[in-house]
PDB file of N, CA and C in Angstrom:
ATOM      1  N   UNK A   1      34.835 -50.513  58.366  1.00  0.00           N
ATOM      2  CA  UNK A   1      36.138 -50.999  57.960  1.00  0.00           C
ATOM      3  C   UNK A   1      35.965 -52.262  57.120  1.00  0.00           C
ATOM      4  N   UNK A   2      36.729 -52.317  55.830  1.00  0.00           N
ATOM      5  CA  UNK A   2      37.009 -53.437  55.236  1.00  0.00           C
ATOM      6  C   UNK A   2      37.146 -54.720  55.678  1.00  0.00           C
ATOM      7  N   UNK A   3      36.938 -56.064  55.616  1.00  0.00           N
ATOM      8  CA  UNK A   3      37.568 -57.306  56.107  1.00  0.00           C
ATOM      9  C   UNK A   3      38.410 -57.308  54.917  1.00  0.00           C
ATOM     10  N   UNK A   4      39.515 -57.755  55.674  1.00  0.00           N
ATOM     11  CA  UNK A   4      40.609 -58.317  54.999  1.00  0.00           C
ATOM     12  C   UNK A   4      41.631 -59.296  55.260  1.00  0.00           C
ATOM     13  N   UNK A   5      41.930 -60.044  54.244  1.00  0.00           N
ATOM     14  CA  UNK A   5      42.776 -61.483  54.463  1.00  0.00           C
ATOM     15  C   UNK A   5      43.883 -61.001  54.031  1.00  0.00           C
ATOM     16  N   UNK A   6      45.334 -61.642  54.173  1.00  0.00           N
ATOM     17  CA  UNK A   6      46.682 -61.711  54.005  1.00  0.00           C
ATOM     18  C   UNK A   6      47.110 -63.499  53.725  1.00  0.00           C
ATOM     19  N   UNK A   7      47.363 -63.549  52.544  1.00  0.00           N
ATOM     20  CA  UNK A   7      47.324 -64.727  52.084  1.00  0.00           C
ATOM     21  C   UNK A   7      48.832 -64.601  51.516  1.00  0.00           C
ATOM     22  N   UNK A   8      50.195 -65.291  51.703  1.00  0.00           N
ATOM     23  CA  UNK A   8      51.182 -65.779  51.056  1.00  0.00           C
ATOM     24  C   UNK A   8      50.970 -66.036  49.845  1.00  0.00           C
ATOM     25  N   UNK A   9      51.982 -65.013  49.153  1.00  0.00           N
ATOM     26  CA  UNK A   9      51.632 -65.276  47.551  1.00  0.00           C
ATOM     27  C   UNK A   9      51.737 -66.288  46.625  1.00  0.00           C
ATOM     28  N   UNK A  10      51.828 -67.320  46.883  1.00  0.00           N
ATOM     29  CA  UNK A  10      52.088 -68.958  46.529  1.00  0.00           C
ATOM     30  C   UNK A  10      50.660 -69.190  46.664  1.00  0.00           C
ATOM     31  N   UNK A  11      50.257 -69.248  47.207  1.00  0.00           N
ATOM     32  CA  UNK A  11      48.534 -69.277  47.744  1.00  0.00           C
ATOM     33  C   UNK A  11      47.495 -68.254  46.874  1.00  0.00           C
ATOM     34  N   UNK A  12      48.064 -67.116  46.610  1.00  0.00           N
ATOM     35  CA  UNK A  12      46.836 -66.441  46.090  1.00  0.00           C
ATOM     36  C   UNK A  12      47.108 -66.889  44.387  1.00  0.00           C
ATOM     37  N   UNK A  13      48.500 -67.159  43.775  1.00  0.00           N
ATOM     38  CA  UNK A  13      48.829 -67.853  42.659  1.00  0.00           C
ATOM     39  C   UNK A  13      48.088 -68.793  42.344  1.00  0.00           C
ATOM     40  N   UNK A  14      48.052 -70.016  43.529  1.00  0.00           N
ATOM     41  CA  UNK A  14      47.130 -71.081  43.447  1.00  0.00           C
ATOM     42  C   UNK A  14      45.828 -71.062  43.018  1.00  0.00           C
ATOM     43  N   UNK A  15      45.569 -70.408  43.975  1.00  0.00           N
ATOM     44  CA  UNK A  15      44.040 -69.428  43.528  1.00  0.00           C
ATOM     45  C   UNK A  15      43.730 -68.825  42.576  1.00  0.00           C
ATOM     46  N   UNK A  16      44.532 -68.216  41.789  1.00  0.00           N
ATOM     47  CA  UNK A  16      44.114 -67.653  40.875  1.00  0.00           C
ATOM     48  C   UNK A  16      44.309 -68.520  39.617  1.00  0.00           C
ATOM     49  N   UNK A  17      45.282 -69.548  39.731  1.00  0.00           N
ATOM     50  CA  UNK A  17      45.402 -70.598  38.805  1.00  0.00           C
ATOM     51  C   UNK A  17      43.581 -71.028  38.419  1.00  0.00           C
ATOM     52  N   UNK A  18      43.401 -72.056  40.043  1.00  0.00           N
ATOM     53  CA  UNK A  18      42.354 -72.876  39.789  1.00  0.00           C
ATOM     54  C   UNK A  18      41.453 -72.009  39.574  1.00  0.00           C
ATOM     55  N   UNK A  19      40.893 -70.938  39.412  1.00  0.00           N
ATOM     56  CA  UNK A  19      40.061 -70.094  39.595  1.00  0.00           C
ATOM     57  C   UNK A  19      39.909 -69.950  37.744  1.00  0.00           C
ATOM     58  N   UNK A  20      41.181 -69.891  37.258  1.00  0.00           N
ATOM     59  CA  UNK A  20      41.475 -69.770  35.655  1.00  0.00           C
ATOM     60  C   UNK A  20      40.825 -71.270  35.169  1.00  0.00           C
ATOM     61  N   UNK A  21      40.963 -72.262  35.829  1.00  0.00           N
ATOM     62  CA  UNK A  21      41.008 -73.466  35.324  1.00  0.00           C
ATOM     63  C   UNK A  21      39.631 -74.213  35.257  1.00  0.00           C
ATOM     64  N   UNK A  22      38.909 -73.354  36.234  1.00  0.00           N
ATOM     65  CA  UNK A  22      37.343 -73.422  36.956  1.00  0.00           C
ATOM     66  C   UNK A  22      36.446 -72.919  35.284  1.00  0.00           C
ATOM     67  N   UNK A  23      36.846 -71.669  34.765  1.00  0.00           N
ATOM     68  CA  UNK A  23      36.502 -70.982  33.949  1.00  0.00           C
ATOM     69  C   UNK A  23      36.396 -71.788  32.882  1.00  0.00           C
ATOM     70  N   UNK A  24      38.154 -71.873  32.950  1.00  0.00           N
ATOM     71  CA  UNK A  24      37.876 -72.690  30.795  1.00  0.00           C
ATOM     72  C   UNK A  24      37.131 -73.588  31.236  1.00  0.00           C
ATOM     73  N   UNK A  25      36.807 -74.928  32.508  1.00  0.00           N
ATOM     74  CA  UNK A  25      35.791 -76.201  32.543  1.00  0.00           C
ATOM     75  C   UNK A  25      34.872 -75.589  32.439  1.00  0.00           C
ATOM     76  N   UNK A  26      34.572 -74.247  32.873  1.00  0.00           N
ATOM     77  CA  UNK A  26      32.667 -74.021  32.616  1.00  0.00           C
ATOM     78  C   UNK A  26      32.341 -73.586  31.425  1.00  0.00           C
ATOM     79  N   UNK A  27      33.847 -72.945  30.763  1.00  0.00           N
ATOM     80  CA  UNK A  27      33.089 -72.848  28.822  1.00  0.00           C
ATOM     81  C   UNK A  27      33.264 -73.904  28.154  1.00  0.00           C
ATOM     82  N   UNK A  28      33.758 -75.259  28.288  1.00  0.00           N
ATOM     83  CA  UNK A  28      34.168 -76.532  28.061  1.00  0.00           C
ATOM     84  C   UNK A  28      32.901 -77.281  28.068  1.00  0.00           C
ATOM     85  N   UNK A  29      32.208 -76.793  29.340  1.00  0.00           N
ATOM     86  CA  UNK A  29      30.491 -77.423  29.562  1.00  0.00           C
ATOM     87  C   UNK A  29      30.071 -76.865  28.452  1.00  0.00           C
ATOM     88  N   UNK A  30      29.650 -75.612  28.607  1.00  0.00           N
ATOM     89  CA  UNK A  30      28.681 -74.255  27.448  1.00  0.00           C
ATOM     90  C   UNK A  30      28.944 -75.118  26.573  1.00  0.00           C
ATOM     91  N   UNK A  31      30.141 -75.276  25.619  1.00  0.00           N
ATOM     92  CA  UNK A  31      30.302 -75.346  24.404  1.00  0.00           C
ATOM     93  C   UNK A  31      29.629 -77.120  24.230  1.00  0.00           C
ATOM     94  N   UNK A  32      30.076 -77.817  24.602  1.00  0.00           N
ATOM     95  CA  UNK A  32      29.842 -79.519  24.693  1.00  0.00           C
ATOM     96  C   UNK A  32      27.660 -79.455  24.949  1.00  0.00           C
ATOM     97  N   UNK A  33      27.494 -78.262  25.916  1.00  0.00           N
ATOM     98  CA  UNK A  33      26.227 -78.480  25.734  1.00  0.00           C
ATOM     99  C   UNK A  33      25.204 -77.792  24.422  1.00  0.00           C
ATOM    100  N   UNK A  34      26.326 -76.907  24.319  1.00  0.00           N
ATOM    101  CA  UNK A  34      25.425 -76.084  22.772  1.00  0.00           C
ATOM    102  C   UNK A  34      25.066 -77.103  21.747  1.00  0.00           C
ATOM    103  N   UNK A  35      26.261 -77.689  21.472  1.00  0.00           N
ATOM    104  CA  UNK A  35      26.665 -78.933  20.640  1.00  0.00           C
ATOM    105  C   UNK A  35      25.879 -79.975  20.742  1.00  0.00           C
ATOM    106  N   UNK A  36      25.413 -80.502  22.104  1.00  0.00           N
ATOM    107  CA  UNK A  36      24.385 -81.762  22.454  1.00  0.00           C
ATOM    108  C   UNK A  36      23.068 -81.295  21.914  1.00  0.00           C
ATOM    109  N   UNK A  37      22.702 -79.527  22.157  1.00  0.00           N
ATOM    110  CA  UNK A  37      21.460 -79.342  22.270  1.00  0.00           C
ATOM    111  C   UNK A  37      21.321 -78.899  20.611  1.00  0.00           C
ATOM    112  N   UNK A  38      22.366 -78.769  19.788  1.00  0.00           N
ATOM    113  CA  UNK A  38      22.086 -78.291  18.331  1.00  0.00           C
ATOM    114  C   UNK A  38      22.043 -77.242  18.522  1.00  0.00           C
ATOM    115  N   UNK A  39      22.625 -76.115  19.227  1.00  0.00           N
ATOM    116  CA  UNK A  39      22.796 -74.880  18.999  1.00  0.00           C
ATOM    117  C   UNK A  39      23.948 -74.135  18.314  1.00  0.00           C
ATOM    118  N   UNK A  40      24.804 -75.145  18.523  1.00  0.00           N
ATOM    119  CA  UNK A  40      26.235 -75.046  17.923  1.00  0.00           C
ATOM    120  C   UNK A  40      26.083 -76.232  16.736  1.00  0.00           C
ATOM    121  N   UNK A  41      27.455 -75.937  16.027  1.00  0.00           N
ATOM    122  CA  UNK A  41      28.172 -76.870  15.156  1.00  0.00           C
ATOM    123  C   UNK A  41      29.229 -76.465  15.085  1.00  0.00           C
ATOM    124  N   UNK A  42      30.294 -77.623  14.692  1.00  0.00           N
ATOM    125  CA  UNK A  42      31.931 -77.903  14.556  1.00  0.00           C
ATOM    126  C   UNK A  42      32.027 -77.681  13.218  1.00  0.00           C
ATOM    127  N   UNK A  43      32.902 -76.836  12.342  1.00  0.00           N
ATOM    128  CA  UNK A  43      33.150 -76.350  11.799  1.00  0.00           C
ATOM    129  C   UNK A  43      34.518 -76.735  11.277  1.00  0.00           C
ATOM    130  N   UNK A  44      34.849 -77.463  10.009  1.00  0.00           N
ATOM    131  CA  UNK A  44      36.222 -78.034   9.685  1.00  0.00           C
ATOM    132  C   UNK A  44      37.217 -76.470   9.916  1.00  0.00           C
ATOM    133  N   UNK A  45      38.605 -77.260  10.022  1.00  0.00           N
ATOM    134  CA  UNK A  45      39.265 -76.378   9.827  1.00  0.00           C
ATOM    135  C   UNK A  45      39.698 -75.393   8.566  1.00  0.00           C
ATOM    136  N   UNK A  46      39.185 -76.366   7.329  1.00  0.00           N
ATOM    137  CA  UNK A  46      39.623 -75.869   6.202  1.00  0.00           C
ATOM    138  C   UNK A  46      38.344 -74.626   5.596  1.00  0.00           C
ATOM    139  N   UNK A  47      37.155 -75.437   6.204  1.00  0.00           N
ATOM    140  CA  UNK A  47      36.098 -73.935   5.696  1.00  0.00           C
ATOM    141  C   UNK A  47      36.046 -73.244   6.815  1.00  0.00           C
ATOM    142  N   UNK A  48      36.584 -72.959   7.968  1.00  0.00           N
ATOM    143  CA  UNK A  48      36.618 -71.701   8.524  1.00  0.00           C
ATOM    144  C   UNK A  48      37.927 -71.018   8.185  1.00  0.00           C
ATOM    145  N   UNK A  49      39.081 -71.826   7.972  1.00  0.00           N
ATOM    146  CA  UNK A  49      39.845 -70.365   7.138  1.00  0.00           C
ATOM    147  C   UNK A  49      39.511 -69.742   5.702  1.00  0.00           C
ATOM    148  N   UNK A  50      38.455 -70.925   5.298  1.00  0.00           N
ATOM    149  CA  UNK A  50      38.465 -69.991   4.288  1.00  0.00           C
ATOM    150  C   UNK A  50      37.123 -69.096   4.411  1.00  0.00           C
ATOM    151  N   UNK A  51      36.633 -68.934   5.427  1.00  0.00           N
ATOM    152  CA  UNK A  51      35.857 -68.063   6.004  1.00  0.00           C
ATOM    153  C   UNK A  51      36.400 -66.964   6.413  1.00  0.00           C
ATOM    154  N   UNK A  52      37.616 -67.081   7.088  1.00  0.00           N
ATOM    155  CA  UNK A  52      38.120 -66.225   7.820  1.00  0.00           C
ATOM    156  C   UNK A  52      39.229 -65.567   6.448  1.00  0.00           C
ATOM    157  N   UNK A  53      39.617 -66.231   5.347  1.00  0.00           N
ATOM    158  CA  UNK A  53      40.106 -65.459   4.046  1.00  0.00           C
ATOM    159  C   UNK A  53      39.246 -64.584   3.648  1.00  0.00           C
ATOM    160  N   UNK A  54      37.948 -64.570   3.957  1.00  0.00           N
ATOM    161  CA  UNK A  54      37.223 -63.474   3.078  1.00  0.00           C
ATOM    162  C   UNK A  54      36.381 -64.165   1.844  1.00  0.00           C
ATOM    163  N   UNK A  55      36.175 -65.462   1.999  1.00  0.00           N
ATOM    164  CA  UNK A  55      35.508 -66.244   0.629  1.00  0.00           C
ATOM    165  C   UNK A  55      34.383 -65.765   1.352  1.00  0.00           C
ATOM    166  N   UNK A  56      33.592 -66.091   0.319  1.00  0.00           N
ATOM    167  CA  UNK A  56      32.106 -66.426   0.189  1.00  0.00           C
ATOM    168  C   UNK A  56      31.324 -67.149   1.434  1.00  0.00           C
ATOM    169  N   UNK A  57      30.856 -66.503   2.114  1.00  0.00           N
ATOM    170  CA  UNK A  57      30.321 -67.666   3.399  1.00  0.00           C
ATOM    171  C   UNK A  57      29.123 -68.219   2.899  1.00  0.00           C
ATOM    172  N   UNK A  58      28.428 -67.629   1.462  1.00  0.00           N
ATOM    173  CA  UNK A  58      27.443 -68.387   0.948  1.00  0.00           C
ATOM    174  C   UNK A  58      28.105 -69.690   0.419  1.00  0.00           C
ATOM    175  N   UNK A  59      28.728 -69.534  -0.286  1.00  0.00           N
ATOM    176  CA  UNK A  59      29.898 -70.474  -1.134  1.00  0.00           C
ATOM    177  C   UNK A  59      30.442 -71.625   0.009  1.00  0.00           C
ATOM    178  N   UNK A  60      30.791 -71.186   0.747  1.00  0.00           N
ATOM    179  CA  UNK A  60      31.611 -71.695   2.220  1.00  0.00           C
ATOM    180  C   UNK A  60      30.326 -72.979   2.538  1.00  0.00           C
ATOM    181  N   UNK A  61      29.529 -72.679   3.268  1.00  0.00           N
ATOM    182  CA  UNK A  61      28.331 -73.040   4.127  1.00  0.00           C
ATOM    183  C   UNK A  61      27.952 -73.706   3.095  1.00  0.00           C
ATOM    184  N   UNK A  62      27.514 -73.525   1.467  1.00  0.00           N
ATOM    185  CA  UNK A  62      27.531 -74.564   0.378  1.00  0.00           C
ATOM    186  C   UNK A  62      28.093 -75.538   0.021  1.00  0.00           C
ATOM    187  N   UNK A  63      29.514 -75.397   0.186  1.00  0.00           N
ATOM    188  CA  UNK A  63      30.491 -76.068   0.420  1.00  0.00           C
ATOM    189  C   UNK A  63      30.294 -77.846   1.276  1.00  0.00           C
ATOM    190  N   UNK A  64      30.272 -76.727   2.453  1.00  0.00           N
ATOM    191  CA  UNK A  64      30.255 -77.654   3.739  1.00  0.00           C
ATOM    192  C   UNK A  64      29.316 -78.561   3.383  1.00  0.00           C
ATOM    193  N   UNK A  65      27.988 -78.207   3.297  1.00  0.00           N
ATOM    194  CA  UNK A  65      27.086 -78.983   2.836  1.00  0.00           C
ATOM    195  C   UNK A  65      26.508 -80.256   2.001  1.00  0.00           C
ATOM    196  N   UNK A  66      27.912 -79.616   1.001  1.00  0.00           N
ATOM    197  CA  UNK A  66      27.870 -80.898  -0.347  1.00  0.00           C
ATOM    198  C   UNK A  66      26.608 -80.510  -1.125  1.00  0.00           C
ATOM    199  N   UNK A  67      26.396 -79.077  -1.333  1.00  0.00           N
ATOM    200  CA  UNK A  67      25.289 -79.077  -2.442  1.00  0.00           C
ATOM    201  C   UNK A  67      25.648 -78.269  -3.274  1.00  0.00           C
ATOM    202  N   UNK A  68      25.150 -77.801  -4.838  1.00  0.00           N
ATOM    203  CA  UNK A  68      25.670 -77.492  -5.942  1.00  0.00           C
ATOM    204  C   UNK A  68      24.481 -75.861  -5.544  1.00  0.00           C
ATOM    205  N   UNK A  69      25.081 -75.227  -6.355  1.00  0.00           N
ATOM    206  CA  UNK A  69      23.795 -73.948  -6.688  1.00  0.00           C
ATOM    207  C   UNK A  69      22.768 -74.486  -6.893  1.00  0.00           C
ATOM    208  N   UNK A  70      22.424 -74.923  -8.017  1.00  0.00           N
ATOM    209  CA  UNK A  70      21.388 -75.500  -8.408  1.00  0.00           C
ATOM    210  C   UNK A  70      20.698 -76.445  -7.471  1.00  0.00           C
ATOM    211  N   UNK A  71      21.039 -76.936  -6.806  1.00  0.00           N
ATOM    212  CA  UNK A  71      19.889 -77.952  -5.216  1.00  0.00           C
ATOM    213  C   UNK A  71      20.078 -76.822  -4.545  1.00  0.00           C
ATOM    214  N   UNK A  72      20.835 -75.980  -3.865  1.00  0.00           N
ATOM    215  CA  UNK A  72      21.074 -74.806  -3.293  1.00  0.00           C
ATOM    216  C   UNK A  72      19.507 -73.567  -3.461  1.00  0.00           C
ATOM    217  N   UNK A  73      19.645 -73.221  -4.688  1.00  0.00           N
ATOM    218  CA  UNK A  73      18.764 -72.723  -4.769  1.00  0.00           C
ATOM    219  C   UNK A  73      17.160 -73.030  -5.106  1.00  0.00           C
ATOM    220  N   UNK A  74      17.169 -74.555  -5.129  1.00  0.00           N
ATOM    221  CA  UNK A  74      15.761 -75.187  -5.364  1.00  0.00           C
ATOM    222  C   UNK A  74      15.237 -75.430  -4.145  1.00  0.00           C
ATOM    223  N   UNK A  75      16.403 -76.000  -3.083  1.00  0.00           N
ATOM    224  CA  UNK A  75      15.814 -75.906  -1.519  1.00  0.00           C
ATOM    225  C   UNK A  75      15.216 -74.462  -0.965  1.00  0.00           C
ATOM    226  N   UNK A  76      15.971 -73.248  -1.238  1.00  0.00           N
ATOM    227  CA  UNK A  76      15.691 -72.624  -0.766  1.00  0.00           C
ATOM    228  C   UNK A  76      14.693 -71.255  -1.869  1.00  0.00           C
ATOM    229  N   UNK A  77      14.416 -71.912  -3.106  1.00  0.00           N
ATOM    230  CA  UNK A  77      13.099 -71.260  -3.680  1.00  0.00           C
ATOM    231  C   UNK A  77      14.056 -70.135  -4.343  1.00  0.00           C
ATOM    232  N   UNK A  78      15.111 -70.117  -4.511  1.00  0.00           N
ATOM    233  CA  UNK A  78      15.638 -68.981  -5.507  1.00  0.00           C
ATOM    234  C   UNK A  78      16.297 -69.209  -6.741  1.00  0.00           C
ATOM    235  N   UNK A  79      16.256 -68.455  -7.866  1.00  0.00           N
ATOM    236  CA  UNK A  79      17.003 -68.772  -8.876  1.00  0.00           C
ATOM    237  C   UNK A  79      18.551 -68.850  -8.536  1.00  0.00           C
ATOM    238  N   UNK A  80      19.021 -69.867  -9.285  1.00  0.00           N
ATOM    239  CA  UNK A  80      20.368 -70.298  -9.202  1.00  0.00           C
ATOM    240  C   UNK A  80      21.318 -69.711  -9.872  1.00  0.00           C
ATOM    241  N   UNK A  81      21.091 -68.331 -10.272  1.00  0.00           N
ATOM    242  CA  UNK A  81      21.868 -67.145 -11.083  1.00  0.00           C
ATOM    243  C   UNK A  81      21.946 -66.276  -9.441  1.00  0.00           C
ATOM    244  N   UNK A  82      20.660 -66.299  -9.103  1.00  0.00           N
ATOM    245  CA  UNK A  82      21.029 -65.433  -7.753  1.00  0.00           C
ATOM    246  C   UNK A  82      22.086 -65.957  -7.108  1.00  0.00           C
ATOM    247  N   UNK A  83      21.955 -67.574  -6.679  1.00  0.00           N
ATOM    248  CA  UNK A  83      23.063 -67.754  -5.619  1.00  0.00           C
ATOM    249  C   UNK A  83      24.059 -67.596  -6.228  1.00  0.00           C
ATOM    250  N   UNK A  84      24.521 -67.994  -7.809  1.00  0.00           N
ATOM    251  CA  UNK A  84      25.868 -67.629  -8.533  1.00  0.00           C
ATOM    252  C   UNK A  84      26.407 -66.012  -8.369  1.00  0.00           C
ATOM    253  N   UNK A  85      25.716 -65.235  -8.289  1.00  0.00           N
ATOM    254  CA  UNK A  85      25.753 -63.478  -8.076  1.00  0.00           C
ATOM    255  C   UNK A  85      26.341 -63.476  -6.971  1.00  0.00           C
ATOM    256  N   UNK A  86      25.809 -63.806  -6.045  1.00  0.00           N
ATOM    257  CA  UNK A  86      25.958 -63.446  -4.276  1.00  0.00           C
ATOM    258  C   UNK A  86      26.934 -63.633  -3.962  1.00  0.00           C
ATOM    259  N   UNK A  87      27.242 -65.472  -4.448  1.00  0.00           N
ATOM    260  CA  UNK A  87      28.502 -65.947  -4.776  1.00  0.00           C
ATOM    261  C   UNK A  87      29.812 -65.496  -4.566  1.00  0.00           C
ATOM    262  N   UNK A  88      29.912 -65.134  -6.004  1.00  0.00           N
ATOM    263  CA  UNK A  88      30.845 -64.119  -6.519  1.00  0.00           C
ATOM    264  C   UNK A  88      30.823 -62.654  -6.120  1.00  0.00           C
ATOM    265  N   UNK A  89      30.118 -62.198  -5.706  1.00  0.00           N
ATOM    266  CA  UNK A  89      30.111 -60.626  -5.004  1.00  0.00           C
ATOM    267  C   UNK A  89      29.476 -59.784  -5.936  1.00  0.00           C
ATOM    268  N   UNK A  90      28.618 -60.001  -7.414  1.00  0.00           N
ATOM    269  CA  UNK A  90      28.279 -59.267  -8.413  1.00  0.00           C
ATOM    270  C   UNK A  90      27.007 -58.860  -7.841  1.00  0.00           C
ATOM    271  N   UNK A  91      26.175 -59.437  -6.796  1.00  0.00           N
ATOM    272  CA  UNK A  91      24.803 -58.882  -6.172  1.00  0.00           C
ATOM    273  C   UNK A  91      25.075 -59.599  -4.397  1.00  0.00           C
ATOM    274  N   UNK A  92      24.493 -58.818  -3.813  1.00  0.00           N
ATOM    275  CA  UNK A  92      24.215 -58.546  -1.962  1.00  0.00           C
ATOM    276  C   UNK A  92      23.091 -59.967  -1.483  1.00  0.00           C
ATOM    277  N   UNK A  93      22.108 -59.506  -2.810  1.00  0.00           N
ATOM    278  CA  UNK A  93      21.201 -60.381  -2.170  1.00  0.00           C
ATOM    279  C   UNK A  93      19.931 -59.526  -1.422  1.00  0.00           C
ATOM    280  N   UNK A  94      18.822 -59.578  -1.374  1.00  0.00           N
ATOM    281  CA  UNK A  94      17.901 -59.286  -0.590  1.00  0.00           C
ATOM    282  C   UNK A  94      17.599 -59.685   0.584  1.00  0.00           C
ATOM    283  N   UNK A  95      17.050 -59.131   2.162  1.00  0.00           N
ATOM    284  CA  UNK A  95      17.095 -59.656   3.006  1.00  0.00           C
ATOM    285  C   UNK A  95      16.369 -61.230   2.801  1.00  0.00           C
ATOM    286  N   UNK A  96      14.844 -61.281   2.023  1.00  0.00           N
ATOM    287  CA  UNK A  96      14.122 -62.107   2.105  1.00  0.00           C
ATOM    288  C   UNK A  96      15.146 -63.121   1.456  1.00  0.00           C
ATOM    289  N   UNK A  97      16.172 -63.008   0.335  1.00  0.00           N
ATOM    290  CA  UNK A  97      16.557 -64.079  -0.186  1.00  0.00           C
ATOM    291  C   UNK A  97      17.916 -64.943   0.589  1.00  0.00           C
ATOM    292  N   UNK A  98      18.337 -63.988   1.555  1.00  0.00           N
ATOM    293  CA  UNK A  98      19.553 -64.395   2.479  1.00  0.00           C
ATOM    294  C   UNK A  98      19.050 -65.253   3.408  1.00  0.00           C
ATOM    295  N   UNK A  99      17.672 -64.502   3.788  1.00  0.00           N
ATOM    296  CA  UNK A  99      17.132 -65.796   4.981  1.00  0.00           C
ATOM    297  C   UNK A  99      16.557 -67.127   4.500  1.00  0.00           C
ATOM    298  N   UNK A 100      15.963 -66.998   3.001  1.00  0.00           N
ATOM    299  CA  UNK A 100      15.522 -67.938   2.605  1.00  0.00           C
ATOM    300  C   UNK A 100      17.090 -68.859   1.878  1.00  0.00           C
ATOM    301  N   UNK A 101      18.216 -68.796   2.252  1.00  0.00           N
ATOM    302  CA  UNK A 101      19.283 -69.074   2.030  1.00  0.00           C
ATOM    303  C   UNK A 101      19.884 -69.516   2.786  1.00  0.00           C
ATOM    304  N   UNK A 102      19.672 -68.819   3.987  1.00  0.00           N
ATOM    305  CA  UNK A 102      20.507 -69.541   5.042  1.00  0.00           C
ATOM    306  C   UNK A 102      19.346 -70.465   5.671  1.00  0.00           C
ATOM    307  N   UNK A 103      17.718 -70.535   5.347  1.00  0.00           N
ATOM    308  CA  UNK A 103      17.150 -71.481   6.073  1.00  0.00           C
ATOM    309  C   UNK A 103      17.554 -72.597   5.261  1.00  0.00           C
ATOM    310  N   UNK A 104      17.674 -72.989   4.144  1.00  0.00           N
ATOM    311  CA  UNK A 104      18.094 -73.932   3.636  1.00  0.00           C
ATOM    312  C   UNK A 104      19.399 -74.820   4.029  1.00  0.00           C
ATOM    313  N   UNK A 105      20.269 -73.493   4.379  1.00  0.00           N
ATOM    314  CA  UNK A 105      21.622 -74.427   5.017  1.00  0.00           C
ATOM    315  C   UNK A 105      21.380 -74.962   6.194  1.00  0.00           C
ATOM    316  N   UNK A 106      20.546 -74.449   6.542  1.00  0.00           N
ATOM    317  CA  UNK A 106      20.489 -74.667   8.659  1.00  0.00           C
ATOM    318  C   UNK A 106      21.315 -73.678   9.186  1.00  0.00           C
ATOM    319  N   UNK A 107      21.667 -72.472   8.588  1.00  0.00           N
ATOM    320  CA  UNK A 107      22.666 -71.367   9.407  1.00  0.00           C
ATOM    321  C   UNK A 107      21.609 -70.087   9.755  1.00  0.00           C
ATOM    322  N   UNK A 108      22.492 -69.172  10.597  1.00  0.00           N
ATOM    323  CA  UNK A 108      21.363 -67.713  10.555  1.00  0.00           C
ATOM    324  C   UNK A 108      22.207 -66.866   9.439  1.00  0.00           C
ATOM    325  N   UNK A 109      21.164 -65.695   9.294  1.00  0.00           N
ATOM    326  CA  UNK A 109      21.215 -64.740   8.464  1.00  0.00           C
ATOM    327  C   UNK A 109      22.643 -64.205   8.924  1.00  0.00           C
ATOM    328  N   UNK A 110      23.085 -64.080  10.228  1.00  0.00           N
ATOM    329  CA  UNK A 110      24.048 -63.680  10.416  1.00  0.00           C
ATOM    330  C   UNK A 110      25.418 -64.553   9.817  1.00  0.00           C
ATOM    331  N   UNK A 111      24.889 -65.638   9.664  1.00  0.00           N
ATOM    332  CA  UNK A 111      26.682 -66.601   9.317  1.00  0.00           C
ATOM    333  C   UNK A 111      26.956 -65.886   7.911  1.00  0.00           C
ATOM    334  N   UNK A 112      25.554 -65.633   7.081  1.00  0.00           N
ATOM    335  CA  UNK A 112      25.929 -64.860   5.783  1.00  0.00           C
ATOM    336  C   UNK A 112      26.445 -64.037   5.265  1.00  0.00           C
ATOM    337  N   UNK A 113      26.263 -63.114   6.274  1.00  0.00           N
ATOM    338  CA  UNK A 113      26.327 -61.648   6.225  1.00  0.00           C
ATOM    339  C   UNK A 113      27.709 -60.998   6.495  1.00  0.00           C
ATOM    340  N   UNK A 114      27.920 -61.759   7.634  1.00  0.00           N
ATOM    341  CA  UNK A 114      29.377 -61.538   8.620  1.00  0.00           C
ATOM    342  C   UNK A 114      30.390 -61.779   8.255  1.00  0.00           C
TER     343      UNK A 114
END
């Protein structure tokens, strides 16, 4: 047979409140510690909508950065017609040149891509 409690529903409310409230403090930690440890970064509001518009997350993450194509692509060893292409959507990019793109920003291959 089951154990079972009978708890007044004011009480199991309670419970399920703090229980909600327990949660967001422990992704409140996660996030504050990603952030301490450099796994994360804060992200303005204005380049994640325009992330989330559909721009350029090469362009975007360039942006953020404060660097031009041209330092853009000298950090990261590619011609600066490529990053202008990718840019604009006229070329994809090669895997080797996305990673050697996003190592330059400090992002993963995935912030590019996605």
């Amino acid at each position: 047979m089951n154990d079972m409690v009978t708890i007044p529903r004011e009480e199991y409310d309670r419970l399920r409140a703090a229980a909600e409230d327990l949660a967001d403090l422990q992704s409140y930690d996660r996030a504050k510690a990603a952030l301490a440890a450099g796994d994360d970064e804060l992200i303005p509001a204005d380049f994640a909508n325009r992330l989330l518009n559909g721009e350029s997350p090469l362009r975007v993450y360039r942006d953020l950065h404060g660097l031009t194509q041209a330092v853009l692509a000298e950090t990261a060893g590619v011609n600066r017609v490529t990053v202008a292409e990718i840019e604009t959507g006229r070329k994809q990019g090669s895997i080797a040149t996305l990673r050697a793109l996003a190592g330059a920003l400090g992002v993963t291959l995935d912030d590019l891509t996605e």
